[in-house]
PDB file of N, CA and C in Angstrom:
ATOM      1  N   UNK A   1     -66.476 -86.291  21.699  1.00  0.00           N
ATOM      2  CA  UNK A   1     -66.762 -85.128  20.892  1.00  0.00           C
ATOM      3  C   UNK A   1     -68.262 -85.032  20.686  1.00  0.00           C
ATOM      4  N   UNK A   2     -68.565 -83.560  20.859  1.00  0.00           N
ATOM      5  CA  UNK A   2     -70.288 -83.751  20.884  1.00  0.00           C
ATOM      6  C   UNK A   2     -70.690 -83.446  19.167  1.00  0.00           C
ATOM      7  N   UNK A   3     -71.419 -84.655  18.756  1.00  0.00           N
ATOM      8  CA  UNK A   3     -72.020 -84.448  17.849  1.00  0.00           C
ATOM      9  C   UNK A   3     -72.546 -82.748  16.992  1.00  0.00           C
ATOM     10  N   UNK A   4     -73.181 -82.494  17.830  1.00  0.00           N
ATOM     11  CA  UNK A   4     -73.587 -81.028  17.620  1.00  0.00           C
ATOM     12  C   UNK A   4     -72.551 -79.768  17.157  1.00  0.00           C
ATOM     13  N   UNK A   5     -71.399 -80.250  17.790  1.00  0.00           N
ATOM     14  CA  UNK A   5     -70.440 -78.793  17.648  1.00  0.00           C
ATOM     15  C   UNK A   5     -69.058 -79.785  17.187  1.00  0.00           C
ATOM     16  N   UNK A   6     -68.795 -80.677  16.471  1.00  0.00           N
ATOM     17  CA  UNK A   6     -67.731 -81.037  15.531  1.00  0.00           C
ATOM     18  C   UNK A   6     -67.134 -79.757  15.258  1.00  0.00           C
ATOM     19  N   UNK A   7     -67.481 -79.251  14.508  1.00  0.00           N
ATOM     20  CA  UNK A   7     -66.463 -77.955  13.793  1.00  0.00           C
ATOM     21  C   UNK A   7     -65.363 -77.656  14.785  1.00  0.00           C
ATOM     22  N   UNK A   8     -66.485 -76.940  16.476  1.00  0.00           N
ATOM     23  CA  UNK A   8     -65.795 -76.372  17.433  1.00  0.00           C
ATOM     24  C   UNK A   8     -64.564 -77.500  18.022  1.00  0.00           C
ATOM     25  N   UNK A   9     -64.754 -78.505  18.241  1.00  0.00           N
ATOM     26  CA  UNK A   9     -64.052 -79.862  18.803  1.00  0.00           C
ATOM     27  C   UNK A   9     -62.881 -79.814  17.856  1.00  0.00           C
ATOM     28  N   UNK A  10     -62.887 -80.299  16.491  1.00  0.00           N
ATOM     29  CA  UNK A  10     -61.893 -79.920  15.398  1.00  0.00           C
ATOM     30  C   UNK A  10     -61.218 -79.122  15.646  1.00  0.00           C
ATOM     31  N   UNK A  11     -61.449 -77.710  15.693  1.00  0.00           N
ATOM     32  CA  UNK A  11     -60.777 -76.370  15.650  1.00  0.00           C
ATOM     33  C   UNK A  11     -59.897 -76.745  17.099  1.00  0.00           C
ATOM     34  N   UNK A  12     -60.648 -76.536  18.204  1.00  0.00           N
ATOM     35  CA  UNK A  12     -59.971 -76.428  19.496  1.00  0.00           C
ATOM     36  C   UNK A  12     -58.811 -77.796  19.277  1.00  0.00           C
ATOM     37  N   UNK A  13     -59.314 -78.864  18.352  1.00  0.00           N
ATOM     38  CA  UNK A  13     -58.009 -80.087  18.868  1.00  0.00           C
ATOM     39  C   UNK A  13     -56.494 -79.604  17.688  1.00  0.00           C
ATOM     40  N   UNK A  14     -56.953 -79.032  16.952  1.00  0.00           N
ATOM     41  CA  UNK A  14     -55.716 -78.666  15.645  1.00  0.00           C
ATOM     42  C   UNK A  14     -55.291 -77.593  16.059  1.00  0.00           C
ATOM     43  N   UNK A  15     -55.951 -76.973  17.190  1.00  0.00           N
ATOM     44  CA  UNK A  15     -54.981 -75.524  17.876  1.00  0.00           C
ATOM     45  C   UNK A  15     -53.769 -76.269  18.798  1.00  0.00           C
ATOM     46  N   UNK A  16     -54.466 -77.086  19.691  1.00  0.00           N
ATOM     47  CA  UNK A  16     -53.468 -77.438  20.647  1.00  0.00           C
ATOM     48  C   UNK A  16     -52.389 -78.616  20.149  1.00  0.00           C
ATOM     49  N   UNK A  17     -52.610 -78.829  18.460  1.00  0.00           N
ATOM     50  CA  UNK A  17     -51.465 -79.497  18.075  1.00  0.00           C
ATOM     51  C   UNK A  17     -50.621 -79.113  17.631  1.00  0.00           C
ATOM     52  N   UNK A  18     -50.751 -77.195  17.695  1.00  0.00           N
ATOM     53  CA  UNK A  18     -49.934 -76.112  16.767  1.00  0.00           C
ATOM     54  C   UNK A  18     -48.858 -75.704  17.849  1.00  0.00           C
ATOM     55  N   UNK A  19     -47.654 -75.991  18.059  1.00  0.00           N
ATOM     56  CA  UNK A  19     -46.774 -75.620  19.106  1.00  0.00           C
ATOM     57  C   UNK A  19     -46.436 -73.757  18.734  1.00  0.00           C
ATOM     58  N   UNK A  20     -46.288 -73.399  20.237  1.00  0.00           N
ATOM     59  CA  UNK A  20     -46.314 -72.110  19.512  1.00  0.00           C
ATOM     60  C   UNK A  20     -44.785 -71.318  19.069  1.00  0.00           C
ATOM     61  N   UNK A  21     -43.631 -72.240  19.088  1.00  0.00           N
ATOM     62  CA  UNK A  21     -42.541 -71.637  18.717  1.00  0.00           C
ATOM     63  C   UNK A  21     -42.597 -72.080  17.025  1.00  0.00           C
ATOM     64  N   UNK A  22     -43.685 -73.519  16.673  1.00  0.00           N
ATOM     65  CA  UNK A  22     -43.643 -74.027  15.617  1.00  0.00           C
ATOM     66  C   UNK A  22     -44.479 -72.504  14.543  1.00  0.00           C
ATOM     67  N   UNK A  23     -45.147 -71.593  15.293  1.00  0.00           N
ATOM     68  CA  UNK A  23     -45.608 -70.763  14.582  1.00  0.00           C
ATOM     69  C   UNK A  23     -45.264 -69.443  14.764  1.00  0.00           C
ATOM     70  N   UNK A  24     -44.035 -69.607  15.500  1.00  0.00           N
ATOM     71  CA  UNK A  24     -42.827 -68.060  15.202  1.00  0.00           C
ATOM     72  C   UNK A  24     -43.525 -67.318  16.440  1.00  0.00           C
ATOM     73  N   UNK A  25     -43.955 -67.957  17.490  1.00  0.00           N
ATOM     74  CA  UNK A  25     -44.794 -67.011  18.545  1.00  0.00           C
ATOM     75  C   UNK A  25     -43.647 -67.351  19.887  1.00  0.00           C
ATOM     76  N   UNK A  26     -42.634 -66.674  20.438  1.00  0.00           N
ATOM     77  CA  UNK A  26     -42.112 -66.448  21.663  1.00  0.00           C
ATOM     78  C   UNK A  26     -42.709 -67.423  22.913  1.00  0.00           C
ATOM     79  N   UNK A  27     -42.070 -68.374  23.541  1.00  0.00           N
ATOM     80  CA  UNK A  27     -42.478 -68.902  25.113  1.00  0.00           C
ATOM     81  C   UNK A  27     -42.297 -67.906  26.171  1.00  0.00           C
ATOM     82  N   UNK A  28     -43.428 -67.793  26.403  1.00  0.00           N
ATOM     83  CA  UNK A  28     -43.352 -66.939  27.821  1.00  0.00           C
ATOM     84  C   UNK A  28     -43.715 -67.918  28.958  1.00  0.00           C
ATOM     85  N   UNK A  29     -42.885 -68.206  29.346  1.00  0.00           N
ATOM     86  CA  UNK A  29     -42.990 -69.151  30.313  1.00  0.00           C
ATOM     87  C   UNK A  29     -43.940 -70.347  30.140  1.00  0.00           C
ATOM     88  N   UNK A  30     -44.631 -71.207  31.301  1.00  0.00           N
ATOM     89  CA  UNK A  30     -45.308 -71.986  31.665  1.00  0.00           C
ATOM     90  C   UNK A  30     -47.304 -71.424  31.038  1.00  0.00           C
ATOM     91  N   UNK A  31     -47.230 -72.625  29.969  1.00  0.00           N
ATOM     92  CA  UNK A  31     -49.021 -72.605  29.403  1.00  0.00           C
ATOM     93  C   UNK A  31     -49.803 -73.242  30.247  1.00  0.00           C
ATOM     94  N   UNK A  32     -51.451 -72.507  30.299  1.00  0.00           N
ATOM     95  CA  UNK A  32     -51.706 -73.513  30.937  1.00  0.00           C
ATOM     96  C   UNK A  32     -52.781 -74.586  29.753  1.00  0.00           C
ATOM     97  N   UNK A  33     -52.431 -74.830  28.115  1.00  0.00           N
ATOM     98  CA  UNK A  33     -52.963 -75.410  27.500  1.00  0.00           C
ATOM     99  C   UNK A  33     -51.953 -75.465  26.592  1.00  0.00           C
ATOM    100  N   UNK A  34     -52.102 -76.587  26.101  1.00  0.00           N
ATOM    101  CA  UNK A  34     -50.767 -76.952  25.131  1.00  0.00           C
ATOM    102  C   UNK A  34     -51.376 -76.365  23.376  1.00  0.00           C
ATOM    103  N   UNK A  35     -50.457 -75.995  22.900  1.00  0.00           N
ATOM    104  CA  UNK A  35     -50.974 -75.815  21.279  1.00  0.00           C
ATOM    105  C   UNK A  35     -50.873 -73.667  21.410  1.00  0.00           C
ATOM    106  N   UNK A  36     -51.872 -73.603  20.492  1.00  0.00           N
ATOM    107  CA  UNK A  36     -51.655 -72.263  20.450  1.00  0.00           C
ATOM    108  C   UNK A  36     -53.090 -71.580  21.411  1.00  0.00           C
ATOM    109  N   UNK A  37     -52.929 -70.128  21.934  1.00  0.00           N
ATOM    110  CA  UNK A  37     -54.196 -70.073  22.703  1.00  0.00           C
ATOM    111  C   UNK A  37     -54.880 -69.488  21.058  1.00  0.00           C
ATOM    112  N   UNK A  38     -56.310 -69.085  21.646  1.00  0.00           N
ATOM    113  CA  UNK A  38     -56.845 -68.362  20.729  1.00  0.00           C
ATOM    114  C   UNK A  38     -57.089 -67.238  20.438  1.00  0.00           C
ATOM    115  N   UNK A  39     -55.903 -66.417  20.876  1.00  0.00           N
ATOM    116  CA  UNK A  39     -55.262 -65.080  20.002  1.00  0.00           C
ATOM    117  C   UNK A  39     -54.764 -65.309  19.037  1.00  0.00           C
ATOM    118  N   UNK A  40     -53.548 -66.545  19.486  1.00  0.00           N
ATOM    119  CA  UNK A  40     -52.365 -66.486  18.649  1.00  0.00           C
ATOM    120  C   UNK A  40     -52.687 -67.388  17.309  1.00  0.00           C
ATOM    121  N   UNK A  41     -54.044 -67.968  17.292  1.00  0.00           N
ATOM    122  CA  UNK A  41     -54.451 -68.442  16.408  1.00  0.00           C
ATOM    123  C   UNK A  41     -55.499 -67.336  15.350  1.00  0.00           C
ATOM    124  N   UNK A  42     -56.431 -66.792  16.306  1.00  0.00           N
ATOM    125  CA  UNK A  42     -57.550 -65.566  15.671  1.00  0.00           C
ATOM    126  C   UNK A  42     -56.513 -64.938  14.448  1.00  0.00           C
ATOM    127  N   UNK A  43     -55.197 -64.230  15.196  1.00  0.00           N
ATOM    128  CA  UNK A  43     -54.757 -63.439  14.860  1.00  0.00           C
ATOM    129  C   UNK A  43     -54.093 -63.562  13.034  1.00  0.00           C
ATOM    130  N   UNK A  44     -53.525 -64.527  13.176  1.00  0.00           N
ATOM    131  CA  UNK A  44     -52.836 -64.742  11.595  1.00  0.00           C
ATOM    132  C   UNK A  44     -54.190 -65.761  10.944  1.00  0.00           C
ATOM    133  N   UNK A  45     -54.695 -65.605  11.393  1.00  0.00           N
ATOM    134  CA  UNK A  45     -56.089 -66.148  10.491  1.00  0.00           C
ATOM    135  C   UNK A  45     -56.854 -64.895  10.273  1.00  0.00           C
ATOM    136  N   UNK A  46     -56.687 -63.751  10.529  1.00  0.00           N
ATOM    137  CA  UNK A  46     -57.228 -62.995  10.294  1.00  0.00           C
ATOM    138  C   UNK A  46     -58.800 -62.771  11.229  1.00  0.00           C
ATOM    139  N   UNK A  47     -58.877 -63.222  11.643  1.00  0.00           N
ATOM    140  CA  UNK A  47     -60.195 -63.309  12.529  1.00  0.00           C
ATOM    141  C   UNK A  47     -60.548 -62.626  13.767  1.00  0.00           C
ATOM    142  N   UNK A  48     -61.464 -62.021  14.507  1.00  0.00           N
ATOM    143  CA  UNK A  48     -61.670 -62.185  16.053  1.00  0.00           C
ATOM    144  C   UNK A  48     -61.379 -63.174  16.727  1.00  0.00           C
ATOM    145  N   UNK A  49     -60.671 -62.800  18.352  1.00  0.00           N
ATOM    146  CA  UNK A  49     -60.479 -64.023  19.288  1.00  0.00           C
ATOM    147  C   UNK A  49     -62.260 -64.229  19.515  1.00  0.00           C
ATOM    148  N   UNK A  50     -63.195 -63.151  19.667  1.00  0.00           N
ATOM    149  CA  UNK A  50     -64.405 -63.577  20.058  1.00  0.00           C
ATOM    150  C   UNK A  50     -65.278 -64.425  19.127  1.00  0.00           C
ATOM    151  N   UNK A  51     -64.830 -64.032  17.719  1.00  0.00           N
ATOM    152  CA  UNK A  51     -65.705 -65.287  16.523  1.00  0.00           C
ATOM    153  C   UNK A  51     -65.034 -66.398  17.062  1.00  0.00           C
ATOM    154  N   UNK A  52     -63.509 -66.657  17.149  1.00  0.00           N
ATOM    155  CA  UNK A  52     -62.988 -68.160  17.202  1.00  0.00           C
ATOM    156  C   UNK A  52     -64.109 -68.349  18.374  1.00  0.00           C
ATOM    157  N   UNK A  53     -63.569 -67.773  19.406  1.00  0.00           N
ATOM    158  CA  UNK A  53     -64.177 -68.498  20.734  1.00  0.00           C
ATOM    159  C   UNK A  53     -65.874 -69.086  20.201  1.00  0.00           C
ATOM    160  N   UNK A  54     -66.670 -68.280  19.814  1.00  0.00           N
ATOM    161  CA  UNK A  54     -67.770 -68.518  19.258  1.00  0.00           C
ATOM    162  C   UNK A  54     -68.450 -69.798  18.303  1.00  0.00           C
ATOM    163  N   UNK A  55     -66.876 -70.251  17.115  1.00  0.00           N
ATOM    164  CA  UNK A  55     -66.882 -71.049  16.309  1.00  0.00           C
ATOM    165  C   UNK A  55     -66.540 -72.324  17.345  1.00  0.00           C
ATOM    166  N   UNK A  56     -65.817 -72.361  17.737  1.00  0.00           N
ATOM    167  CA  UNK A  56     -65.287 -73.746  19.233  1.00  0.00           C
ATOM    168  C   UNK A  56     -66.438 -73.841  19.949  1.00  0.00           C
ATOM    169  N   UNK A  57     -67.061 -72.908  20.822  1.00  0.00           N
ATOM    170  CA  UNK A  57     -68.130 -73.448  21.458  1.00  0.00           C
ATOM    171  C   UNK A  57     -69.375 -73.387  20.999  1.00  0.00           C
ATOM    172  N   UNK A  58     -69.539 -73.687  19.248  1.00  0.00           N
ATOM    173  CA  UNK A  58     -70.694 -74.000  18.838  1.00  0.00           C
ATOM    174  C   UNK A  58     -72.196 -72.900  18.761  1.00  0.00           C
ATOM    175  N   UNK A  59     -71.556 -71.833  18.852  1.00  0.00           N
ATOM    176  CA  UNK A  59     -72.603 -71.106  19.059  1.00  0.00           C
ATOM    177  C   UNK A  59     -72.528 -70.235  17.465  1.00  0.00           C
ATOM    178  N   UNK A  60     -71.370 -70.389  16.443  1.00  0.00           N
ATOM    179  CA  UNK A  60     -71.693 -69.684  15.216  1.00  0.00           C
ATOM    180  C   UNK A  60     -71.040 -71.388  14.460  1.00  0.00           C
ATOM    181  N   UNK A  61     -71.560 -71.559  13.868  1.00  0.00           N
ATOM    182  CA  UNK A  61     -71.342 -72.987  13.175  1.00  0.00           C
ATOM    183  C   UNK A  61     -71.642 -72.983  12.031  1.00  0.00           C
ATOM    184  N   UNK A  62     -71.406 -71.813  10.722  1.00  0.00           N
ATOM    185  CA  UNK A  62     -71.578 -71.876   9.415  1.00  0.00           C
ATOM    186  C   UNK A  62     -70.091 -70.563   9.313  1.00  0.00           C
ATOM    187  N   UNK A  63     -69.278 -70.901   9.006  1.00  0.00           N
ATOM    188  CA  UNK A  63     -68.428 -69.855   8.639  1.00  0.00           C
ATOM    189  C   UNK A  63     -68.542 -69.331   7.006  1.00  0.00           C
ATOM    190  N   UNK A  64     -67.662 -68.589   7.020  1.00  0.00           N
ATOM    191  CA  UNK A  64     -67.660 -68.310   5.390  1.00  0.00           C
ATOM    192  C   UNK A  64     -66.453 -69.264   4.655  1.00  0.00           C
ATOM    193  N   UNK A  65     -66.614 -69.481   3.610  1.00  0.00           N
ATOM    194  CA  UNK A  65     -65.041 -70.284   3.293  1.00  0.00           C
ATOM    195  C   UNK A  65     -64.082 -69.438   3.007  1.00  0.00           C
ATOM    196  N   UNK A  66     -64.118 -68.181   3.081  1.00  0.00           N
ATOM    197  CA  UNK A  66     -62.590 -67.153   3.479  1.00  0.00           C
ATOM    198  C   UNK A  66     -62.369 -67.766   4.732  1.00  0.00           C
ATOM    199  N   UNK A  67     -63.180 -67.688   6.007  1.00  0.00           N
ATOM    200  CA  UNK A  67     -63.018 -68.038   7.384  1.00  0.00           C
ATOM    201  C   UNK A  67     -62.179 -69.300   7.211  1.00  0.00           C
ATOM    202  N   UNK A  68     -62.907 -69.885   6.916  1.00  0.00           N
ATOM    203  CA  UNK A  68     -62.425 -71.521   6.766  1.00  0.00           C
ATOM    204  C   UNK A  68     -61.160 -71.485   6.200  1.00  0.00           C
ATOM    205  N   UNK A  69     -60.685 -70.833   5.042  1.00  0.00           N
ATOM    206  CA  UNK A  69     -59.092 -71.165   4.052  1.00  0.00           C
ATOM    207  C   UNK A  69     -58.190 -70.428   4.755  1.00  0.00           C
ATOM    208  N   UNK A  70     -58.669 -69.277   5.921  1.00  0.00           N
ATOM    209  CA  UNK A  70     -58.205 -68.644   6.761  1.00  0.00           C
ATOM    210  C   UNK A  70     -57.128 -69.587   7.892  1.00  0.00           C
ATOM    211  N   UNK A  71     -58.167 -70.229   8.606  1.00  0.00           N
ATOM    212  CA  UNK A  71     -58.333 -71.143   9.201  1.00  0.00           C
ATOM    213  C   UNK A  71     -57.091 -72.200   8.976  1.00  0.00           C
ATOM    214  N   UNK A  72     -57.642 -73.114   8.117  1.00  0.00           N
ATOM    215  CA  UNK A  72     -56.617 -74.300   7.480  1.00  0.00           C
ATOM    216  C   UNK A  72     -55.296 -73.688   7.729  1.00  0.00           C
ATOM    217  N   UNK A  73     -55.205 -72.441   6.767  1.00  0.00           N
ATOM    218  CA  UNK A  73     -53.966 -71.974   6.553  1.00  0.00           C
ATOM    219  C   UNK A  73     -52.910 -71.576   7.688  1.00  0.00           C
ATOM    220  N   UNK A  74     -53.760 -71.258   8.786  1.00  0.00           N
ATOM    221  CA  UNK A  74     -53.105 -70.572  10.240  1.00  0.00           C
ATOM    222  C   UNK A  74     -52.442 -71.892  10.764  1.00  0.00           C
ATOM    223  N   UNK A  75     -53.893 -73.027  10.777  1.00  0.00           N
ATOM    224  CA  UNK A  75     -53.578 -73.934  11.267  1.00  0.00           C
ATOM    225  C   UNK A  75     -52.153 -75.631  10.606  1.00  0.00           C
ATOM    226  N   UNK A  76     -52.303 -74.653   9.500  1.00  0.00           N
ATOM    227  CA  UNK A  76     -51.011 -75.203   8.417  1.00  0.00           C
ATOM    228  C   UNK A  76     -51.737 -76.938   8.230  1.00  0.00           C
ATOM    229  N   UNK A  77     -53.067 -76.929   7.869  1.00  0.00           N
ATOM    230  CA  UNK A  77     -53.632 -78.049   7.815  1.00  0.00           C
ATOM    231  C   UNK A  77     -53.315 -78.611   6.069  1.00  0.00           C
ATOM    232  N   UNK A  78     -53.007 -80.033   6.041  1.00  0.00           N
ATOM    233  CA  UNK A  78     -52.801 -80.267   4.810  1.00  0.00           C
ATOM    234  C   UNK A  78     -54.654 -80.592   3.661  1.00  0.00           C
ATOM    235  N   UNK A  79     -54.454 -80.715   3.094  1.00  0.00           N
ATOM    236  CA  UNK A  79     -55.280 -80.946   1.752  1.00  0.00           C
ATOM    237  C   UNK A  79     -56.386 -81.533   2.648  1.00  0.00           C
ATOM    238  N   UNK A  80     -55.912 -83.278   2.707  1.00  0.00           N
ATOM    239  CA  UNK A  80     -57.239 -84.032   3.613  1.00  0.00           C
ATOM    240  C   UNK A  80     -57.262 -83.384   4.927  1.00  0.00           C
ATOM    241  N   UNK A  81     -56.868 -82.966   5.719  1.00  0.00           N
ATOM    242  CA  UNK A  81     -57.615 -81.667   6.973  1.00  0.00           C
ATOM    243  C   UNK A  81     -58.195 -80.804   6.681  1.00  0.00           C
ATOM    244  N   UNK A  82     -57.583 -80.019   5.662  1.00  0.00           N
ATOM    245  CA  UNK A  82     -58.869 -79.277   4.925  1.00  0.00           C
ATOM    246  C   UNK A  82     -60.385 -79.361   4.711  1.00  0.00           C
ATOM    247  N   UNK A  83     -60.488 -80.587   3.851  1.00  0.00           N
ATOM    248  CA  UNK A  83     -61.414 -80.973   3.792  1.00  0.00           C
ATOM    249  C   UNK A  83     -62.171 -81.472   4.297  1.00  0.00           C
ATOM    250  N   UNK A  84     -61.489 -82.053   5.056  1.00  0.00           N
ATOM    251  CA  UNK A  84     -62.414 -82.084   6.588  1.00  0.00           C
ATOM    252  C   UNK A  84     -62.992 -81.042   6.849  1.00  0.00           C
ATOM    253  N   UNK A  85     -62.535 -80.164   7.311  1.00  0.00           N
ATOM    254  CA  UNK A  85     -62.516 -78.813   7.772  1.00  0.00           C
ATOM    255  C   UNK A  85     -63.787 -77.949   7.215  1.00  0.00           C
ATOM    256  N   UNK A  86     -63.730 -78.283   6.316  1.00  0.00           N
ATOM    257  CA  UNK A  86     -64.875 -77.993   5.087  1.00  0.00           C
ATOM    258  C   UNK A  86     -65.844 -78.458   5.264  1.00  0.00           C
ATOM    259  N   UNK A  87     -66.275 -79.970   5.215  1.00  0.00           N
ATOM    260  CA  UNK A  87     -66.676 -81.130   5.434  1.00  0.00           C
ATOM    261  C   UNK A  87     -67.464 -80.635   6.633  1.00  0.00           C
ATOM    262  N   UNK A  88     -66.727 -80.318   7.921  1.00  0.00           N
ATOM    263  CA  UNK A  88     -67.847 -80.197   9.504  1.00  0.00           C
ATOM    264  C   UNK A  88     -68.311 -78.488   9.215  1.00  0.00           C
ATOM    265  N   UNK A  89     -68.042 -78.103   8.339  1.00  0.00           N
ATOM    266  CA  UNK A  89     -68.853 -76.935   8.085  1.00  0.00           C
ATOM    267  C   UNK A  89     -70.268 -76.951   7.659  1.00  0.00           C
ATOM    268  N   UNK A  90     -70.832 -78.051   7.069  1.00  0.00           N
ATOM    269  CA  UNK A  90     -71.557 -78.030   6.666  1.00  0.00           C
ATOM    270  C   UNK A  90     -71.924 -77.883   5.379  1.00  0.00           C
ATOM    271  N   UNK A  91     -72.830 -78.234   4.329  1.00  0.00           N
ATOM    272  CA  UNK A  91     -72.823 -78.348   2.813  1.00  0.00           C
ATOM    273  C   UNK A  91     -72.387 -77.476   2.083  1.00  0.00           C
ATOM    274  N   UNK A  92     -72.927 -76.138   2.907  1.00  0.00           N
ATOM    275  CA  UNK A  92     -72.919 -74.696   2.078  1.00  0.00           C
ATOM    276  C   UNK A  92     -71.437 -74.286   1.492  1.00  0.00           C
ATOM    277  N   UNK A  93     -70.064 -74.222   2.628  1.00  0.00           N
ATOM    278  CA  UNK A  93     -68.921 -73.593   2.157  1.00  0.00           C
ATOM    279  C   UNK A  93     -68.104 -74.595   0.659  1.00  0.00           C
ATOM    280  N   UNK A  94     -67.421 -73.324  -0.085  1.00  0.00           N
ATOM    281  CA  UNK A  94     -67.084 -74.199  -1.329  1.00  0.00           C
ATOM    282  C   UNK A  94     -65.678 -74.885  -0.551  1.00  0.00           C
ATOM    283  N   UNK A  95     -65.654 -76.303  -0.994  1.00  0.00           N
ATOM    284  CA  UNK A  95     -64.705 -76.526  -0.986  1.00  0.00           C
ATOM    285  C   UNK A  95     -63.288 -76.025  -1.263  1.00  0.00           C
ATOM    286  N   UNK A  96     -61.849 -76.637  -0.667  1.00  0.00           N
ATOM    287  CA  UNK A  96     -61.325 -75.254  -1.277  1.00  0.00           C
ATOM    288  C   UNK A  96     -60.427 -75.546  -2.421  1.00  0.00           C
ATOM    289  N   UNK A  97     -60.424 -77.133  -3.091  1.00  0.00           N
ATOM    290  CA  UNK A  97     -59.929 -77.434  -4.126  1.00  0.00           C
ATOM    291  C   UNK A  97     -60.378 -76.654  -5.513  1.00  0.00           C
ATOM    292  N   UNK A  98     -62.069 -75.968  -5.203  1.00  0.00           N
ATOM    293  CA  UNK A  98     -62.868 -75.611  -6.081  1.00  0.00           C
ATOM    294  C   UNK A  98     -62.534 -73.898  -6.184  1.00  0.00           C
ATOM    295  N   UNK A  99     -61.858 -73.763  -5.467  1.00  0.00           N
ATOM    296  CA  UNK A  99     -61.755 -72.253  -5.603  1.00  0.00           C
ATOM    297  C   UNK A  99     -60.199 -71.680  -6.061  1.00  0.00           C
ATOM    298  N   UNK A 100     -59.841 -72.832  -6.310  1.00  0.00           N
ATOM    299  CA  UNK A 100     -58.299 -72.440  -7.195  1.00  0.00           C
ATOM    300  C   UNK A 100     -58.912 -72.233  -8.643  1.00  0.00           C
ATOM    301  N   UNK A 101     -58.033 -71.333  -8.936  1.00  0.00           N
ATOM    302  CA  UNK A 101     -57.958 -70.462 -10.545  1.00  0.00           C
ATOM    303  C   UNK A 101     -56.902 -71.330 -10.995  1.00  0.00           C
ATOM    304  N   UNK A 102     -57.329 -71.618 -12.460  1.00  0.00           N
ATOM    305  CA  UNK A 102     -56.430 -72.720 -13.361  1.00  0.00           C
ATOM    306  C   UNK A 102     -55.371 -71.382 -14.007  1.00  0.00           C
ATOM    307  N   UNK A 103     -54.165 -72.510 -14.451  1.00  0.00           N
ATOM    308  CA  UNK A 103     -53.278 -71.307 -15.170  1.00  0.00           C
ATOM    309  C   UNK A 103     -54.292 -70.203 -16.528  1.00  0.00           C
ATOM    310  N   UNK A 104     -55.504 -71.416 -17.116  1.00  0.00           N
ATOM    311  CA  UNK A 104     -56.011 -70.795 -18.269  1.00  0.00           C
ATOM    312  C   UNK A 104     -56.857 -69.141 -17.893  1.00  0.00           C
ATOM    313  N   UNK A 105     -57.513 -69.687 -16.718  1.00  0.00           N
ATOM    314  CA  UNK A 105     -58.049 -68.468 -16.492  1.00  0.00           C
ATOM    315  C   UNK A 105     -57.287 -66.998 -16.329  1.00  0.00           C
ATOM    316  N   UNK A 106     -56.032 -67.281 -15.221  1.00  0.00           N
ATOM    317  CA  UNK A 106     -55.044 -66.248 -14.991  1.00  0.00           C
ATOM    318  C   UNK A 106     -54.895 -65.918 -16.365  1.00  0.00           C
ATOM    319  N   UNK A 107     -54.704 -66.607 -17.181  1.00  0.00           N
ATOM    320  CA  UNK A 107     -53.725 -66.409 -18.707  1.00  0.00           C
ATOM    321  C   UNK A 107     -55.245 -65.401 -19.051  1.00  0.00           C
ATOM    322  N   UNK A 108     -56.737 -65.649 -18.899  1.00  0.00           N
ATOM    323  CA  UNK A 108     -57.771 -65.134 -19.854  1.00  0.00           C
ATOM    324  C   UNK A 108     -57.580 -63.470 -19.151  1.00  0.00           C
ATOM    325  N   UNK A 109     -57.551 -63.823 -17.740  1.00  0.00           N
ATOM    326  CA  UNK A 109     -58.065 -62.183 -16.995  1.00  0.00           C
ATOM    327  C   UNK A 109     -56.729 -61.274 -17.833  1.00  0.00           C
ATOM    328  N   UNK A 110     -55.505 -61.924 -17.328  1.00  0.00           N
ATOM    329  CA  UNK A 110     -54.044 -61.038 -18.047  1.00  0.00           C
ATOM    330  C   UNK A 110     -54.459 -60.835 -18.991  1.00  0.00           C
ATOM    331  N   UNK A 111     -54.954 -60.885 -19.875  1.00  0.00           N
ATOM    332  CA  UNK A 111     -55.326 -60.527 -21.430  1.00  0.00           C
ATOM    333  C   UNK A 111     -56.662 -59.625 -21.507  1.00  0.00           C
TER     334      UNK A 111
END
């Protein structure tokens, strides 16, 4: 894994561990890469296939942490993958333990 583009290495290895009937997506025959391609990933992440492609081969390497919780979530990554996930992003994105709303707050906005 090249030092430089972690994020991209990450992303591309947690796609091809995503089977694609495991994510409600039809076999059409014979893949020629195991996991999901990167439509079928862009797509319920909400994203471009051309940002993913972009984020994998290292050429956009600061996402936003929508991108990122996007991400996790497509990729049905648990808590510690997450944070990882977070983690090869670089310092800037919030973590995403930090961006949950406590019951108190919901309870302040409802009011």
């Amino acid at each position: 894994m090249a030092a430089d583009n972690a994020l991209g290495e990450f992303l591309k290895a947690r796609r091809g561990r995503v089977s694609p009937s495991h994510a409600d997506l039809p076999a059409h025959g014979r893949r020629r890469v195991a996991g999901l391609r990167r439509d079928e990933l862009a797509q319920p992440a909400g994203i471009s296939e051309p940002y993913l492609t972009r984020l994998e081969q290292g050429v956009d390497q600061h996402p936003s942490p929508q991108v990122l919780r996007a991400l996790a979530r497509a990729l049905e990554l648990d808590a510690d993958a997450s944070a990882h996930l977070f983690a090869l992003a670089g310092p800037d994105p919030v973590r995403p333990e930090e961006t949950e709303v406590t019951p108190d707050v919901h309870q302040l906005l409802d009011t």
